[in-house]
N, C-alpha and C. Protein backbone atom coordinates (compact mmCIF):
# COMPACT_ATOMS: atom_id res chain seq x y z
N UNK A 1 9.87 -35.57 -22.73
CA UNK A 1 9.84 -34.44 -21.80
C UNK A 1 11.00 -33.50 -22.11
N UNK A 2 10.51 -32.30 -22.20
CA UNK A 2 12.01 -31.35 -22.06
C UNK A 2 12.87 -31.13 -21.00
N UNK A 3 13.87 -31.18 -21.70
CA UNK A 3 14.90 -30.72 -20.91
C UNK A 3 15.08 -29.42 -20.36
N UNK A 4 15.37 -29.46 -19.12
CA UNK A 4 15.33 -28.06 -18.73
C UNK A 4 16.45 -26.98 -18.83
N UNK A 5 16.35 -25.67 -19.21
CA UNK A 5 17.11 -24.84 -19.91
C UNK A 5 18.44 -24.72 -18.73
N UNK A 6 19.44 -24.15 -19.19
CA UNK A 6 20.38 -23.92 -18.28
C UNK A 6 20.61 -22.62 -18.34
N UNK A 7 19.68 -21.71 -19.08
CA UNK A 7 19.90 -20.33 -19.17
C UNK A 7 18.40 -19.90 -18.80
N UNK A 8 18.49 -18.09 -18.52
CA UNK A 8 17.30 -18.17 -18.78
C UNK A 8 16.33 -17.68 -19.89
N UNK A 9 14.89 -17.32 -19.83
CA UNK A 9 14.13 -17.69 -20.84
C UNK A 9 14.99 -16.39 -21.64
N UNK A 10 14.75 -16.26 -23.11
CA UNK A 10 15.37 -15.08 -24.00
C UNK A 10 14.46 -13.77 -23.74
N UNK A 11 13.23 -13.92 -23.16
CA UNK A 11 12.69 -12.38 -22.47
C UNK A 11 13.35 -12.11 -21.60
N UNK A 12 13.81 -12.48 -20.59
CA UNK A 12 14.64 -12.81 -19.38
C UNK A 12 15.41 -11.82 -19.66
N UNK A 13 16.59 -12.67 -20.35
CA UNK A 13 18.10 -12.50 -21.02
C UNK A 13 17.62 -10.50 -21.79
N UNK A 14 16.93 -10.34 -22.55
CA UNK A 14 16.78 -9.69 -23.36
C UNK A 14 16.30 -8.09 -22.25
N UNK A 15 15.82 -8.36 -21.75
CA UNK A 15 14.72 -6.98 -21.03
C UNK A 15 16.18 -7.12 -19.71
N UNK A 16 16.93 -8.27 -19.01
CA UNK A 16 18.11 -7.87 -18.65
C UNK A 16 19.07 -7.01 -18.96
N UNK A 17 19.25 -7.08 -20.36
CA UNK A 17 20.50 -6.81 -21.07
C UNK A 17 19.67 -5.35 -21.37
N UNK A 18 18.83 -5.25 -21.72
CA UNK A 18 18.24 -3.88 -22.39
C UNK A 18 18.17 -2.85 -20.92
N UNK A 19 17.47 -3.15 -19.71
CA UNK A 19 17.48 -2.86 -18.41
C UNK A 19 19.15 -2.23 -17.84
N UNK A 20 20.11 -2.90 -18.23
CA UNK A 20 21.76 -2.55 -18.18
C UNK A 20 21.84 -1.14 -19.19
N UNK A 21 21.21 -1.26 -20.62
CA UNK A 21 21.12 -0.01 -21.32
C UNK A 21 20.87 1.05 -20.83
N UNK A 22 19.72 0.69 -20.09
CA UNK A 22 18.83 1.91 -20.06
C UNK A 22 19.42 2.23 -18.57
N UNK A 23 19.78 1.67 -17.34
CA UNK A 23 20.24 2.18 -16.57
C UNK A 23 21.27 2.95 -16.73
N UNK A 24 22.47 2.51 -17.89
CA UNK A 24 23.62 3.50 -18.32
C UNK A 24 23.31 4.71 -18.49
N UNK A 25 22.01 4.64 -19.62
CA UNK A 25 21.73 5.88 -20.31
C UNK A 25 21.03 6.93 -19.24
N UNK A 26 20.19 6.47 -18.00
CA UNK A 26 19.63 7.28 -17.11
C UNK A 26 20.72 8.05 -16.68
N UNK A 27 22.03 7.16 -16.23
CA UNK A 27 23.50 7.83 -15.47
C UNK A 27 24.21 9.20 -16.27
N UNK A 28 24.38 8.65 -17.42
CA UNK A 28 25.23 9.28 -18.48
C UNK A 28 24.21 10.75 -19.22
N UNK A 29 22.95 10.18 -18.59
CA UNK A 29 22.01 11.70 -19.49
C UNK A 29 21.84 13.03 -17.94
N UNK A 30 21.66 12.02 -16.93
CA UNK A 30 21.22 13.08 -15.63
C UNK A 30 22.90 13.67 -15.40
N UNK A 31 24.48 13.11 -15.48
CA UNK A 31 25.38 13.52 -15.45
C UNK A 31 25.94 14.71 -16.58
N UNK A 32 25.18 14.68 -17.75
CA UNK A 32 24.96 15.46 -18.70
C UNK A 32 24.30 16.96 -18.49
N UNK A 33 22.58 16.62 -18.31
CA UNK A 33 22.23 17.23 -17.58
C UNK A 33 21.80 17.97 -16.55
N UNK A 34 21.16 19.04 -16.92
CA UNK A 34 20.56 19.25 -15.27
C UNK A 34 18.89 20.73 -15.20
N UNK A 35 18.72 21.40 -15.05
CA UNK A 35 17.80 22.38 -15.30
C UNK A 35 17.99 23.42 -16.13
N UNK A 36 19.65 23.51 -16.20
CA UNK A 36 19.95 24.40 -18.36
C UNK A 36 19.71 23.59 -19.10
N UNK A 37 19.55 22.29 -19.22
CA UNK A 37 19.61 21.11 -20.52
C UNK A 37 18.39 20.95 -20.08
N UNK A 38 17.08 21.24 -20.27
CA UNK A 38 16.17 20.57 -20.10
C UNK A 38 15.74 19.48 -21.25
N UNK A 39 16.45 19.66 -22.55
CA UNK A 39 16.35 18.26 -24.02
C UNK A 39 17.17 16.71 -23.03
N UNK A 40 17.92 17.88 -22.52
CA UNK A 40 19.04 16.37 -21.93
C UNK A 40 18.58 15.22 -20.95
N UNK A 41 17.49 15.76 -19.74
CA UNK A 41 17.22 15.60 -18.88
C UNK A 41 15.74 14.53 -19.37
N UNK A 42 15.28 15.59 -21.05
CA UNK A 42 13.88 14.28 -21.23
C UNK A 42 14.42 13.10 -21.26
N UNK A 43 15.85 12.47 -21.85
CA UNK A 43 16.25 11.50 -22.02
C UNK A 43 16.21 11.09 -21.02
N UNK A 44 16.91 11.14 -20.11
CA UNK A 44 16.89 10.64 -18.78
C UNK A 44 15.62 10.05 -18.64
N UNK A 45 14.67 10.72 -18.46
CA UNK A 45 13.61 10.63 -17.97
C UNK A 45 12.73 9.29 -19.00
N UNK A 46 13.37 9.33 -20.24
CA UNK A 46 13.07 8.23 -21.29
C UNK A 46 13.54 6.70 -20.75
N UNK A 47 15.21 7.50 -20.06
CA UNK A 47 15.54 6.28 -20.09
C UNK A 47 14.82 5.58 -18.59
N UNK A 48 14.39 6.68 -17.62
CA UNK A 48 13.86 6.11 -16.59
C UNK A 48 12.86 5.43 -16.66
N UNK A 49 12.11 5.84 -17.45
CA UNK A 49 11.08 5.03 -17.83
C UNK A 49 10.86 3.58 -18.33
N UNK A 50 12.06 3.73 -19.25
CA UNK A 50 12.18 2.47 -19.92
C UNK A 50 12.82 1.38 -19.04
N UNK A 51 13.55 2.02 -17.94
CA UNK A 51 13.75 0.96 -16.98
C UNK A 51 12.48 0.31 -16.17
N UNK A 52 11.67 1.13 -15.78
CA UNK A 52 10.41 1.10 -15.42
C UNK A 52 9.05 -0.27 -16.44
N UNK A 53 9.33 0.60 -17.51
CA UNK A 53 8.68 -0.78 -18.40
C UNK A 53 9.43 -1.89 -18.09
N UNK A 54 10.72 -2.13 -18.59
CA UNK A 54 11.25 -3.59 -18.83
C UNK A 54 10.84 -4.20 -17.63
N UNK A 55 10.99 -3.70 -16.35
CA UNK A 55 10.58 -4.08 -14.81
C UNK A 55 9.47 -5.23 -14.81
N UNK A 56 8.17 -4.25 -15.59
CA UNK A 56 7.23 -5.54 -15.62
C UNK A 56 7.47 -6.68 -15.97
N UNK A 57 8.10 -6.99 -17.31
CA UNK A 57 8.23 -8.70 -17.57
C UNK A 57 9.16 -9.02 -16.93
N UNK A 58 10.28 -8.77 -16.40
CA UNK A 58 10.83 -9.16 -15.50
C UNK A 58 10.42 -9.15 -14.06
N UNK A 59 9.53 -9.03 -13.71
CA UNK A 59 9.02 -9.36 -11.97
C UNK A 59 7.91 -10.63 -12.39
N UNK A 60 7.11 -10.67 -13.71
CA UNK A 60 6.07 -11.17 -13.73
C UNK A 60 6.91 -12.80 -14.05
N UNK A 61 8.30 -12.67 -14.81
CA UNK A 61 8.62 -13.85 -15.18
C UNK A 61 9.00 -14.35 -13.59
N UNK A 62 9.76 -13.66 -13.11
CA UNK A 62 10.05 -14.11 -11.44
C UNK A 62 9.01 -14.89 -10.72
N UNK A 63 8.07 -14.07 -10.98
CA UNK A 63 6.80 -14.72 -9.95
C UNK A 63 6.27 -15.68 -10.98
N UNK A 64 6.36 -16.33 -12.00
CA UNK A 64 6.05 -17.52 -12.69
C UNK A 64 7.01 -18.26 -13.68
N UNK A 65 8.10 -18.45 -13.23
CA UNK A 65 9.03 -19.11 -13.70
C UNK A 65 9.99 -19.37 -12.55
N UNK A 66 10.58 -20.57 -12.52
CA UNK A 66 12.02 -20.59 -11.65
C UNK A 66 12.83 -20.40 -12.26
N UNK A 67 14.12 -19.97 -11.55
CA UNK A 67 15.04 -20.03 -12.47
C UNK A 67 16.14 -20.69 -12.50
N UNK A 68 16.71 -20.81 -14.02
CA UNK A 68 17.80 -22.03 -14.25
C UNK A 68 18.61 -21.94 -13.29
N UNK A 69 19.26 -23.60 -12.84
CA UNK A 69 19.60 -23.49 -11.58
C UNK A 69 21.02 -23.27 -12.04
N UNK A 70 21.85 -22.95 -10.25
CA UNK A 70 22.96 -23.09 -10.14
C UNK A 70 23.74 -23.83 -10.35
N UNK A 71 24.68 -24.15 -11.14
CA UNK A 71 25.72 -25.33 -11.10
C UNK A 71 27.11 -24.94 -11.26
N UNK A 72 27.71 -25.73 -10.30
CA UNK A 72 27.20 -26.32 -8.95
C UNK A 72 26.63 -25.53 -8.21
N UNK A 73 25.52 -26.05 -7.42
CA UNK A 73 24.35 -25.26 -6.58
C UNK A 73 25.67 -24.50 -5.72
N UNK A 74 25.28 -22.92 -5.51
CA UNK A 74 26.01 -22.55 -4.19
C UNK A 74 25.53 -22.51 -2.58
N UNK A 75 26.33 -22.70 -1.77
CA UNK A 75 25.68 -22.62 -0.41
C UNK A 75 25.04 -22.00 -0.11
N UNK A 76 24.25 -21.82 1.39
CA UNK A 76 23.36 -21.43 1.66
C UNK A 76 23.33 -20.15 1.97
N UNK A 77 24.10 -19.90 2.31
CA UNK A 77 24.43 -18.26 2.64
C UNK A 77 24.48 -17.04 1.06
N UNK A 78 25.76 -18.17 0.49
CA UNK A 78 25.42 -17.08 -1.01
C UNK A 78 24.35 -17.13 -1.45
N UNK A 79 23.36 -17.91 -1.56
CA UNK A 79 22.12 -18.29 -2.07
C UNK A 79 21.55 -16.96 -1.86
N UNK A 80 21.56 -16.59 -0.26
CA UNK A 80 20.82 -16.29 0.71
C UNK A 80 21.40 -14.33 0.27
N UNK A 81 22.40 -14.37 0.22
CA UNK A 81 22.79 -13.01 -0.20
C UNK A 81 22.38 -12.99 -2.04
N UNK A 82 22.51 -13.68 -2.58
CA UNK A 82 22.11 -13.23 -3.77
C UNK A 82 20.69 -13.30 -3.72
N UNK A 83 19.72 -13.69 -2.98
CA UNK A 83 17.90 -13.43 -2.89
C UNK A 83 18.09 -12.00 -2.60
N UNK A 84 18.98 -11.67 -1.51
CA UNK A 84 18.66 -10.70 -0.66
C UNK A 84 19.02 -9.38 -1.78
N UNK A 85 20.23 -9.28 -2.64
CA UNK A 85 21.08 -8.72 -3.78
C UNK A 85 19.89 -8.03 -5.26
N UNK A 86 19.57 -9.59 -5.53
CA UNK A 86 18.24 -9.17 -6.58
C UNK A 86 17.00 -8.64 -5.87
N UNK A 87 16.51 -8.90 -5.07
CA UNK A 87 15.40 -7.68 -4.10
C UNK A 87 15.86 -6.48 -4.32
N UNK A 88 17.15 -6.56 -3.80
CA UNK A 88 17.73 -4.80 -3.88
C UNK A 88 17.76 -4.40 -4.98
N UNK A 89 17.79 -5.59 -5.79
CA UNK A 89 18.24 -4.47 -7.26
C UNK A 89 16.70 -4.10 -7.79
N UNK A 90 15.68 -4.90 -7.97
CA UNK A 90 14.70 -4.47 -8.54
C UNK A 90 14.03 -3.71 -7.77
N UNK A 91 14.04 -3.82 -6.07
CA UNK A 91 13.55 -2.58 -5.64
C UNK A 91 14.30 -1.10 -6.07
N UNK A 92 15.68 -1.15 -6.46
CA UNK A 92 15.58 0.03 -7.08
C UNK A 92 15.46 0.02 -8.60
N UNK A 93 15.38 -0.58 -8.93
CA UNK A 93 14.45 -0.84 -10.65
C UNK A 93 13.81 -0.14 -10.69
N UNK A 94 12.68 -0.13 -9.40
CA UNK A 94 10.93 0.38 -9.22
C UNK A 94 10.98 2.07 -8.60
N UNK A 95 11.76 1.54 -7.65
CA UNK A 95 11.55 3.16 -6.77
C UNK A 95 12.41 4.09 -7.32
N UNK A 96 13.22 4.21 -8.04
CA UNK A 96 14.24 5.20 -8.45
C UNK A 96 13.30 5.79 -9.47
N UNK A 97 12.78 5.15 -10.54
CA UNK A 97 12.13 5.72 -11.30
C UNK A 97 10.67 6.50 -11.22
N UNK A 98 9.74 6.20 -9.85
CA UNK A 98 8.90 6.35 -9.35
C UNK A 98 9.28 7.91 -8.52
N UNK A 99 10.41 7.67 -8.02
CA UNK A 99 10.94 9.11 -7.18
C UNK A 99 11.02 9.98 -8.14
N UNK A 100 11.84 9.75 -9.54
CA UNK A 100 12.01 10.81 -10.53
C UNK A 100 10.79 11.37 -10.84
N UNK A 101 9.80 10.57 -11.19
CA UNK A 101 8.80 11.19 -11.96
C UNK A 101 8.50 12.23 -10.37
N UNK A 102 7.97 11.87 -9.32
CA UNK A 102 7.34 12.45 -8.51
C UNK A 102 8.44 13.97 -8.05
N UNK A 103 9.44 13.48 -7.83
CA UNK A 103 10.51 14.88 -8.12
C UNK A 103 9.84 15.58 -8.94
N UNK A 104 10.39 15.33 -10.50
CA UNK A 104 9.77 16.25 -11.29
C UNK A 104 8.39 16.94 -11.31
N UNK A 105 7.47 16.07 -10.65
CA UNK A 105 6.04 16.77 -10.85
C UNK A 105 5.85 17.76 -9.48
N UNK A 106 6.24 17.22 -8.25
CA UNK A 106 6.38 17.75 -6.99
C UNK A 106 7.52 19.36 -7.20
N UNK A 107 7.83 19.72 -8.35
CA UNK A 107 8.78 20.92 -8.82
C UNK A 107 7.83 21.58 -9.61
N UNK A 108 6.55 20.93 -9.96
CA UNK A 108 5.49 22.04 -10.73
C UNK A 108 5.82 21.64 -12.47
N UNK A 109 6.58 20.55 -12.19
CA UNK A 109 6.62 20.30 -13.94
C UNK A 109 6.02 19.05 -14.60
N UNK A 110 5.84 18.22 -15.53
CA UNK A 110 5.49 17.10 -16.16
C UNK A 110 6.82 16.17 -16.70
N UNK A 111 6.84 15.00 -16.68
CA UNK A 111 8.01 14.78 -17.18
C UNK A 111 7.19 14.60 -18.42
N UNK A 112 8.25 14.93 -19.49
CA UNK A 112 8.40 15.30 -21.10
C UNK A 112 9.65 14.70 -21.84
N UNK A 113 8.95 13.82 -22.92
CA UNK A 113 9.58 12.68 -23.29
C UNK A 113 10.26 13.77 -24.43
N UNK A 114 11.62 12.84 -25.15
CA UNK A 114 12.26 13.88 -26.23
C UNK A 114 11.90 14.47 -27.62
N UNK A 115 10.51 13.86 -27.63
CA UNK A 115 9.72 13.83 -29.23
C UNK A 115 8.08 14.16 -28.97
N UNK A 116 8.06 14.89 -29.16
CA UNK A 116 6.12 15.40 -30.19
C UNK A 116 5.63 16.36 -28.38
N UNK A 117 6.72 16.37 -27.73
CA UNK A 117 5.94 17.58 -26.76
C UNK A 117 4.95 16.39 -25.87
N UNK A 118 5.42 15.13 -26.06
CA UNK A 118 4.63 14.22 -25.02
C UNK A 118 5.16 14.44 -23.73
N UNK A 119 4.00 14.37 -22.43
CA UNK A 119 4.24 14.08 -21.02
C UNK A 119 3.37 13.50 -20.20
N UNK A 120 4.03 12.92 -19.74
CA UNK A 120 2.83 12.25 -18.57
C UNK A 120 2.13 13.07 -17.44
N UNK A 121 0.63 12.84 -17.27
CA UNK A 121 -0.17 13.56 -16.69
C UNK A 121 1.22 13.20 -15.02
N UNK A 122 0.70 14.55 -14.36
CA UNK A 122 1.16 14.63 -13.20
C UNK A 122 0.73 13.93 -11.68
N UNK A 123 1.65 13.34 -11.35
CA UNK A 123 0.73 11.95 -10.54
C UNK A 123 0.76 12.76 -9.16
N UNK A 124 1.37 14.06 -8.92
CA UNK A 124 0.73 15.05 -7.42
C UNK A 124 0.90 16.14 -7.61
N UNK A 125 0.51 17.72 -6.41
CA UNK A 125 0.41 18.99 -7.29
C UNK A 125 2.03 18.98 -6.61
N UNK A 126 2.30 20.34 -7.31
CA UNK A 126 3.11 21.10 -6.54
C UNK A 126 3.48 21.39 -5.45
N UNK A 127 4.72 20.75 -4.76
CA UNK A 127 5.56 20.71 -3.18
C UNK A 127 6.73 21.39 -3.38
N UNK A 128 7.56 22.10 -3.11
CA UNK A 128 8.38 22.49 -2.75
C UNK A 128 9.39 21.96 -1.72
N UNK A 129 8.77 21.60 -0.78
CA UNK A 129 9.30 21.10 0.05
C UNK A 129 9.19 19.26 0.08
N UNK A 130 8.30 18.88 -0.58
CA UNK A 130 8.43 17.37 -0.93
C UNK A 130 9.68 17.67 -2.58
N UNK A 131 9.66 18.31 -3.45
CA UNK A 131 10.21 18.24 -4.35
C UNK A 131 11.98 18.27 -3.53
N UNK A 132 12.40 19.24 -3.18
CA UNK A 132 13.57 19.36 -2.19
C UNK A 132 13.75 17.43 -1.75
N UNK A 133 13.21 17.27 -0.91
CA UNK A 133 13.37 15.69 0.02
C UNK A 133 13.36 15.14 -1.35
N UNK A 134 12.36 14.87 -1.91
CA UNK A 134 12.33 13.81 -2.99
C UNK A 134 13.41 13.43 -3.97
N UNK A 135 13.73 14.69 -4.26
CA UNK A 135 14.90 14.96 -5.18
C UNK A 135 16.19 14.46 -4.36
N UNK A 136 16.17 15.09 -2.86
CA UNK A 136 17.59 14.08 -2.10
C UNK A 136 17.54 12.57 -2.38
N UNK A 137 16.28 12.24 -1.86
CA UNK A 137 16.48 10.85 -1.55
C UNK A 137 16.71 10.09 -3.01
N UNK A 138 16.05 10.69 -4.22
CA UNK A 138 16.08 10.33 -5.25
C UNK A 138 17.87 10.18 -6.00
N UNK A 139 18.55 11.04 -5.91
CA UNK A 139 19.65 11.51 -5.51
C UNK A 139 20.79 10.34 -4.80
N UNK A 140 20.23 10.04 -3.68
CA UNK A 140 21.09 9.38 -2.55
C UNK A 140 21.08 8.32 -2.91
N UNK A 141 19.86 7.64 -3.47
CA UNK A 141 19.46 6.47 -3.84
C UNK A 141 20.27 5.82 -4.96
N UNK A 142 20.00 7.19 -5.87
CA UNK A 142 20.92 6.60 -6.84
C UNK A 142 22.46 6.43 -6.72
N UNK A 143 22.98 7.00 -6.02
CA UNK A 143 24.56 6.93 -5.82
C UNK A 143 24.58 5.33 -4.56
N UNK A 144 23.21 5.12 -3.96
CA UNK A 144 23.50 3.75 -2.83
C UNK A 144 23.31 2.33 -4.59
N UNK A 145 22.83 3.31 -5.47
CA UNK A 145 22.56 1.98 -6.70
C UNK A 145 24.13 1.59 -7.27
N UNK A 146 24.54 3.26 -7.80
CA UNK A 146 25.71 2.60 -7.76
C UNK A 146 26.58 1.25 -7.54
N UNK A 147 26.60 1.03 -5.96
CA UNK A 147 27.07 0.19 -5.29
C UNK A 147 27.11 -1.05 -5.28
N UNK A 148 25.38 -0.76 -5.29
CA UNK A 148 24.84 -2.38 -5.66
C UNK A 148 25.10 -2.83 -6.83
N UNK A 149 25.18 -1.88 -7.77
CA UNK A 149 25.63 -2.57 -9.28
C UNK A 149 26.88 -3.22 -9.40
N UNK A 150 27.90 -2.52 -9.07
CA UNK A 150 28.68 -2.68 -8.57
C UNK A 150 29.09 -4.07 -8.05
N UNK A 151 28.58 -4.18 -7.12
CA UNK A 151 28.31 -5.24 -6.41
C UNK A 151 27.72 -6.39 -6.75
N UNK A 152 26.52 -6.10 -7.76
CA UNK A 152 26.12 -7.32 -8.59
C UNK A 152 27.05 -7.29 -9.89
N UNK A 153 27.69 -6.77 -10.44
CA UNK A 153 28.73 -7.53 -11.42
C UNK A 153 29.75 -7.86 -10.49
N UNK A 154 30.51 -7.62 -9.61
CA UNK A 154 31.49 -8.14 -9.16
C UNK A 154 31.40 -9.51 -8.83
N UNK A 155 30.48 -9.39 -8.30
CA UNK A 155 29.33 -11.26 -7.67
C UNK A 155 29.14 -11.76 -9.33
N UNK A 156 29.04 -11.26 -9.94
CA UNK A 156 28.64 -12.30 -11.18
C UNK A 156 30.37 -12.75 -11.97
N UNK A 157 30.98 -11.61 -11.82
CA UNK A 157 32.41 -12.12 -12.15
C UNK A 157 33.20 -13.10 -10.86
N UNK A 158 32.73 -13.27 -9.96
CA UNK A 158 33.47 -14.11 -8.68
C UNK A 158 32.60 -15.32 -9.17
N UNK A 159 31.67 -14.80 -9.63
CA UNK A 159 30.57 -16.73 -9.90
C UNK A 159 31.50 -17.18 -10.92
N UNK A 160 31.58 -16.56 -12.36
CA UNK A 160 32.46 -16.95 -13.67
C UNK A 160 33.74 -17.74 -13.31
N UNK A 161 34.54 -16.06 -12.45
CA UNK A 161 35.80 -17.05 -12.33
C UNK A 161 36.43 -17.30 -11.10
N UNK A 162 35.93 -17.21 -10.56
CA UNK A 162 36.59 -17.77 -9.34
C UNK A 162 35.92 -19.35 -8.84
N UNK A 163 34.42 -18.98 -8.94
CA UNK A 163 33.94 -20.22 -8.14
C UNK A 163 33.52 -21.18 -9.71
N UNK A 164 33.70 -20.60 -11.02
CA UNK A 164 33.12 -21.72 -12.16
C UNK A 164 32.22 -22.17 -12.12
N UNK A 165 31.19 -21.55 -11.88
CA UNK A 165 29.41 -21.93 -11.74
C UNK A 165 28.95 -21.11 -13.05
N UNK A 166 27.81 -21.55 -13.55
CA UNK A 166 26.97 -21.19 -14.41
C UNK A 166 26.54 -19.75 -14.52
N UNK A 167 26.54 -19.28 -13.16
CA UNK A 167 25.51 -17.86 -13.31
C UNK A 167 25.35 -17.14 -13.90
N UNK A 168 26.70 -16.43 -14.33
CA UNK A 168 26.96 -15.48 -15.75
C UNK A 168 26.30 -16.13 -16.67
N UNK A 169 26.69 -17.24 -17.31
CA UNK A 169 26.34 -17.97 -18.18
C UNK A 169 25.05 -18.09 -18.58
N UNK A 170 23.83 -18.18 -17.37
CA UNK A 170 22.41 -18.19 -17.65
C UNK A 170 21.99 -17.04 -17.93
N UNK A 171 22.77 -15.67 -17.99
CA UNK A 171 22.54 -14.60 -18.17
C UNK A 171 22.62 -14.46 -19.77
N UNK A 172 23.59 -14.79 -20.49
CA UNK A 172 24.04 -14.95 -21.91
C UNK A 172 23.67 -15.13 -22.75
């Protein structure tokens, strides 16, 4: 019988680590740009996306895989905040990138990737006034992600060194 891994699977690990990329690159391209850079802004929008893809194998491994455990298991409460921690994070995995596109299309535009004049068909018409809101919340959201990121490396460096549990480690 196998032994069971103490990390997790290397799709896992991999669409994690790539997911950290691409969230940088969303930060560092929309801080770049803005409606004079419209080359700058496809990136963004590349990289939003690509956060968007990796999303899938990572929710699908969630919902059919457990994952490598804690050691030493932590109590019930951290348990209980880190369920509550990864919800937050992949709900904004999903919705941040979902707001962008609809921003952009709700402004009368397509988002347009950085090569061959590709864009994705427009998923509603033209709002003005949904583009405005959308764009806040889209906006707000991202600066409440911040936080959480934030917040999930700090929690993964208090797992490393303070409490000497695995967690980082299954990430690796």
């Amino acid at each position: 019988m196998k032994q069971p891994s103490n990390r997790y699977s290397a799709l896992v690990r991999w669409t994690h680590w790539l997911t950290v990329l691409a969230v940088v690159a969303a930060y560092v391209f929309v801080n770049l740009g803005d409606d004079e850079a419209p080359a700058i802004m496809r990136w963004h929008y590349l990289a939003g996306l690509a956060v968007l893809a990796l999303l899938i194998p990572r929710i699908l491994s969630r919902l059919t895989t457990r994952p490598p455990p804690i050691v030493p298991a932590p109590g019930r409460m951290v348990a209980l905040i880190a369920r509550v921690s990864h919800f937050a994070l992949f709900a904004f995995l999903l919705v941040q990138p979902v707001l962008g596109i609809l921003q952009v299309n709700y402004g009368g535009e397509l988002v347009s990737l950085p090569w061959g004049g590709w864009s994705l068909p427009a998923l509603v018409a033209p709002d003005h006034a949904a583009h405005e809101w959308v764009g806040e919340l889209h906006e707000t959201l991202g600066e409440i992600f911040y936080w959480v990121i934030g917040a999930h490396l700090a929690a993964s460096l208090w797992h490393h060194f303070i409490r000497h549990d695995n967690t980082l480690r299954r990430m690796v």
